[in-house]
C-alpha atoms as a PDB file:
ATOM      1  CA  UNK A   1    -126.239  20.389  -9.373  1.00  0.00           C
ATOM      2  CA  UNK A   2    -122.659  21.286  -9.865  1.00  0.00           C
ATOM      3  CA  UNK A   3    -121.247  19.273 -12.648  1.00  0.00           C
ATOM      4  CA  UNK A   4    -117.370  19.504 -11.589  1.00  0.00           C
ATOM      5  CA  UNK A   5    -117.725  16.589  -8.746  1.00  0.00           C
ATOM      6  CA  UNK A   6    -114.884  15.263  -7.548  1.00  0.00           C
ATOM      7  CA  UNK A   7    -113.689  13.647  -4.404  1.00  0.00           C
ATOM      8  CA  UNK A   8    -110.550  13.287  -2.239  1.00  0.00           C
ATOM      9  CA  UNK A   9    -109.268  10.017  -0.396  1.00  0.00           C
ATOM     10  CA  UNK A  10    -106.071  10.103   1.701  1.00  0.00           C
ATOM     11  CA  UNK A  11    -105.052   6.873   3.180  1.00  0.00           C
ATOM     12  CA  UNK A  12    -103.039   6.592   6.191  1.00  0.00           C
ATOM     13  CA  UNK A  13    -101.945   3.721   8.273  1.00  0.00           C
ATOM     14  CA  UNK A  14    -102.656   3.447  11.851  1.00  0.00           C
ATOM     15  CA  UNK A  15    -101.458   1.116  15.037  1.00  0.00           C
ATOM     16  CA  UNK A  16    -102.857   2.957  18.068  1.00  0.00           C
ATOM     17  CA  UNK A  17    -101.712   6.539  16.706  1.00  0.00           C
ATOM     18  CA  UNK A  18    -101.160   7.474  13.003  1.00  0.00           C
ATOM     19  CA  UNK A  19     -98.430   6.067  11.651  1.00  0.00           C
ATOM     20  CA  UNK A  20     -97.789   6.784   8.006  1.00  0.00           C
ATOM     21  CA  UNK A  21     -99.298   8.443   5.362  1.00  0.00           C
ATOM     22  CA  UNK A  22     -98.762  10.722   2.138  1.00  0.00           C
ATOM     23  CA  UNK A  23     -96.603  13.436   3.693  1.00  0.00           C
ATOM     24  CA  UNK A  24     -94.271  10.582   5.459  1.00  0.00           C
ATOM     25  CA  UNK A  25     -93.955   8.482   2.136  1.00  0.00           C
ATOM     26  CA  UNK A  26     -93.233  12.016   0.061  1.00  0.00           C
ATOM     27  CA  UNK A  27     -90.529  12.911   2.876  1.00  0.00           C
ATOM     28  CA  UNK A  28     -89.370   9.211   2.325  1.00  0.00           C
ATOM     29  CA  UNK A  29     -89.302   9.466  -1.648  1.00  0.00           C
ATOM     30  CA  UNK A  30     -87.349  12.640  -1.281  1.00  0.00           C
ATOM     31  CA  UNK A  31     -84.870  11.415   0.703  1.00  0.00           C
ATOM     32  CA  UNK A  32     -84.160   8.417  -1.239  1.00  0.00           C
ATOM     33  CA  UNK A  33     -83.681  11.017  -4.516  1.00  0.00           C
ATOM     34  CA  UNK A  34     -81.564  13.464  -2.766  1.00  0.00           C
ATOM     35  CA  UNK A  35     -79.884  11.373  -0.005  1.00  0.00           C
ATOM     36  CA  UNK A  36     -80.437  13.862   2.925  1.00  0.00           C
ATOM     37  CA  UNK A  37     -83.323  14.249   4.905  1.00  0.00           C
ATOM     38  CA  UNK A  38     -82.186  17.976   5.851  1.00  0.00           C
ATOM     39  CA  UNK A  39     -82.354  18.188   1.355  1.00  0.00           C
ATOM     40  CA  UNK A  40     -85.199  16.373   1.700  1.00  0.00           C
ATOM     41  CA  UNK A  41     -87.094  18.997   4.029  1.00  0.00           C
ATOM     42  CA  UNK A  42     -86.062  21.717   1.792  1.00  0.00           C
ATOM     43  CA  UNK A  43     -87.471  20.468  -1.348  1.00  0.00           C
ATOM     44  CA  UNK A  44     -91.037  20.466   0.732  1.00  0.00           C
ATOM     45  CA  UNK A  45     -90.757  23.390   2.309  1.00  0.00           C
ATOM     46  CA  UNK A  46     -90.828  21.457   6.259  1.00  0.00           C
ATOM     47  CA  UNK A  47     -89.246  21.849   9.482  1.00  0.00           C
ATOM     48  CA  UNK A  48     -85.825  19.494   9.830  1.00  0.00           C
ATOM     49  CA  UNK A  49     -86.933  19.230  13.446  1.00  0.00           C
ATOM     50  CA  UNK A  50     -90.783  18.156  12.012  1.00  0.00           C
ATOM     51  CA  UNK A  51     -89.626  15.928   9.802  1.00  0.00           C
ATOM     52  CA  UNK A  52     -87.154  13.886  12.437  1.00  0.00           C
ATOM     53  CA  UNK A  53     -90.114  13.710  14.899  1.00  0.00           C
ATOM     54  CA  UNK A  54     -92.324  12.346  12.330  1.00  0.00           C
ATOM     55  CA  UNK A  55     -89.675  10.025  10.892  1.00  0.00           C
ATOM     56  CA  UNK A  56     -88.981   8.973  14.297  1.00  0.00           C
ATOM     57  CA  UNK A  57     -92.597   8.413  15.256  1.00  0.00           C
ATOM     58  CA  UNK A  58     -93.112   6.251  12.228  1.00  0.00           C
ATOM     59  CA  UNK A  59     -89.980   3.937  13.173  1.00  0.00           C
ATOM     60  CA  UNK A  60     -91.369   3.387  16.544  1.00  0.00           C
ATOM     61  CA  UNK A  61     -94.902   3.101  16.119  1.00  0.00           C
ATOM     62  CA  UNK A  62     -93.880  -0.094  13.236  1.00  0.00           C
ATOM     63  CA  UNK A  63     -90.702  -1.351  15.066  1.00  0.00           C
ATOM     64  CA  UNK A  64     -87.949  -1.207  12.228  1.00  0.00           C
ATOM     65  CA  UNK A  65     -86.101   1.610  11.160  1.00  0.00           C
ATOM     66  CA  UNK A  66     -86.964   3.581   8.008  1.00  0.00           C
ATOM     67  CA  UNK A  67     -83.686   5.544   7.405  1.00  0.00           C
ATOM     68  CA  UNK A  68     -79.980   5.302   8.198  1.00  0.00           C
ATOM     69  CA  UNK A  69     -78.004   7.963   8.286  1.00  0.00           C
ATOM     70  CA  UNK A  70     -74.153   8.766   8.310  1.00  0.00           C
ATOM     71  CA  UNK A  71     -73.216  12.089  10.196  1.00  0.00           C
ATOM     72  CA  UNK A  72     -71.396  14.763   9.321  1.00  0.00           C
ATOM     73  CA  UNK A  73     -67.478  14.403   7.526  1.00  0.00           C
ATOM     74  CA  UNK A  74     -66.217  15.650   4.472  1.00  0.00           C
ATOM     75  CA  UNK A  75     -69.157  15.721   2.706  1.00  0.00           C
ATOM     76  CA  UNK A  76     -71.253  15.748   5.168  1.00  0.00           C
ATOM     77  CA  UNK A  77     -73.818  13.319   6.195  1.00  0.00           C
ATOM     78  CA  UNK A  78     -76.501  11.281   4.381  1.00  0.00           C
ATOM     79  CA  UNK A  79     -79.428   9.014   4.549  1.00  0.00           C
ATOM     80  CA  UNK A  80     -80.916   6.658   2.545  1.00  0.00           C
ATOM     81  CA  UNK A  81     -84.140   4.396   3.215  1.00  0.00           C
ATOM     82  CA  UNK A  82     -83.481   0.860   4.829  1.00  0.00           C
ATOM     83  CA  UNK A  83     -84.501  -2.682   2.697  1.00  0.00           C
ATOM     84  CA  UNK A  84     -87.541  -2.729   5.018  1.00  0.00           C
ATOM     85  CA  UNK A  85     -88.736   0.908   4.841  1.00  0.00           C
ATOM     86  CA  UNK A  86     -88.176   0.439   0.792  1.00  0.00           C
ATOM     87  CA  UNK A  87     -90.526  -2.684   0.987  1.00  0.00           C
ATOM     88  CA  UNK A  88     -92.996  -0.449   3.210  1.00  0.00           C
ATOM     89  CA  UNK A  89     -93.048   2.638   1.183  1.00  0.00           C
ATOM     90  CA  UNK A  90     -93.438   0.657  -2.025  1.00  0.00           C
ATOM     91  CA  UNK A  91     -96.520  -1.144  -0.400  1.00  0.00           C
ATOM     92  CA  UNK A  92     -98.092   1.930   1.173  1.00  0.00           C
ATOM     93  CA  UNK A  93     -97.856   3.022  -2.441  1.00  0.00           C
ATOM     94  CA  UNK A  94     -99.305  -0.137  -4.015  1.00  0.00           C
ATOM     95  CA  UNK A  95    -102.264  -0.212  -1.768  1.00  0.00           C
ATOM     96  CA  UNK A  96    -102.750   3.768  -2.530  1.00  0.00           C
ATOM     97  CA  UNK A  97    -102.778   3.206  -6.014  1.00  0.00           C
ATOM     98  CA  UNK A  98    -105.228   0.102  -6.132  1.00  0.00           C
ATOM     99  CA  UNK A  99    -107.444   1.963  -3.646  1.00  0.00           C
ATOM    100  CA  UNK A 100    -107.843   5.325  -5.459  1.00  0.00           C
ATOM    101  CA  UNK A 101    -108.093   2.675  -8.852  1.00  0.00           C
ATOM    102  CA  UNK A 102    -111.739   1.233  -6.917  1.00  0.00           C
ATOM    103  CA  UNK A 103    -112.276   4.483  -5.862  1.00  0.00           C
ATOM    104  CA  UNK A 104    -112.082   6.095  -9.136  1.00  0.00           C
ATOM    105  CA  UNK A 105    -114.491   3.494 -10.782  1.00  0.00           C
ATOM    106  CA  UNK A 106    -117.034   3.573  -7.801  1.00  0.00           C
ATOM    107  CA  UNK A 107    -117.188   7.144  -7.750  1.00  0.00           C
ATOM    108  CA  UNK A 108    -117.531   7.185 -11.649  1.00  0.00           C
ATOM    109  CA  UNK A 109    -120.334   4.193 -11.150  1.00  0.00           C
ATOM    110  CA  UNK A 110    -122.205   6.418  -8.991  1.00  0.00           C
ATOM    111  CA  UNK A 111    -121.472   9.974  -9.740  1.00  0.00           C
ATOM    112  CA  UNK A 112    -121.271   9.282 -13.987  1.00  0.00           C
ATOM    113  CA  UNK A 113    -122.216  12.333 -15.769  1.00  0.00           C
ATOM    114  CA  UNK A 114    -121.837  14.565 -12.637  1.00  0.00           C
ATOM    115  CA  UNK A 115    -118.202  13.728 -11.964  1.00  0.00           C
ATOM    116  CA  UNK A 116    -115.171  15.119 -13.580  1.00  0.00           C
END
């Protein structure tokens, strides 16, 4: 039996079409850091145009608005993560974290020895 078990578990939240998940919330977490989502698409290596669509998707699919953005100017344009898609990222994060917590102690439970 191999002794290096281990297990993956990615949560994602779903109305009648996937909604959010880990790649969304990383975009998100990026763009609050570096107050851009074009900065924010760099830093993971994604298409701008990928990254709107999903973003997009996202605010429709839960009815509020994740980002706001200011266009363009001087310095040119920013975006930051609305009150309400701070709240949601923080409790998509919460729930990850207690989840893979269970998960971790089940799979320890049941695996022991065997697990990593």
């Amino acid at each position: 039996m191999d002794t290096n078990l281990r297990y993956t578990l990615v949560l994602r939240v779903y109305g009648d079409e996937k909604i959010f998940g880990p790649g969304i919330a990383e975009l998100l977490e990026h763009v609050e850091e570096l107050h851009s989502l074009r900065k924010a698409t760099a830093a993971m290596g994604m298409a701008y145009s990928k990254a709107w669509s999903i973003v997009k998707n996202a605010e429709r699919a839960l009815g509020f608005p994740l980002l706001v953005s200011t266009v363009g100017g001087k310095g040119g344009g920013s975006a930051t993560l609305t009150e309400r898609g701070k709240r949601f990222l923080s409790a998509y994060r919460r729930f990850e974290s207690i989840v893979h917590g269970y998960a971790d102690e089940i799979f320890e439970e049941l695996f022991g020895e065997d697990a990593e």
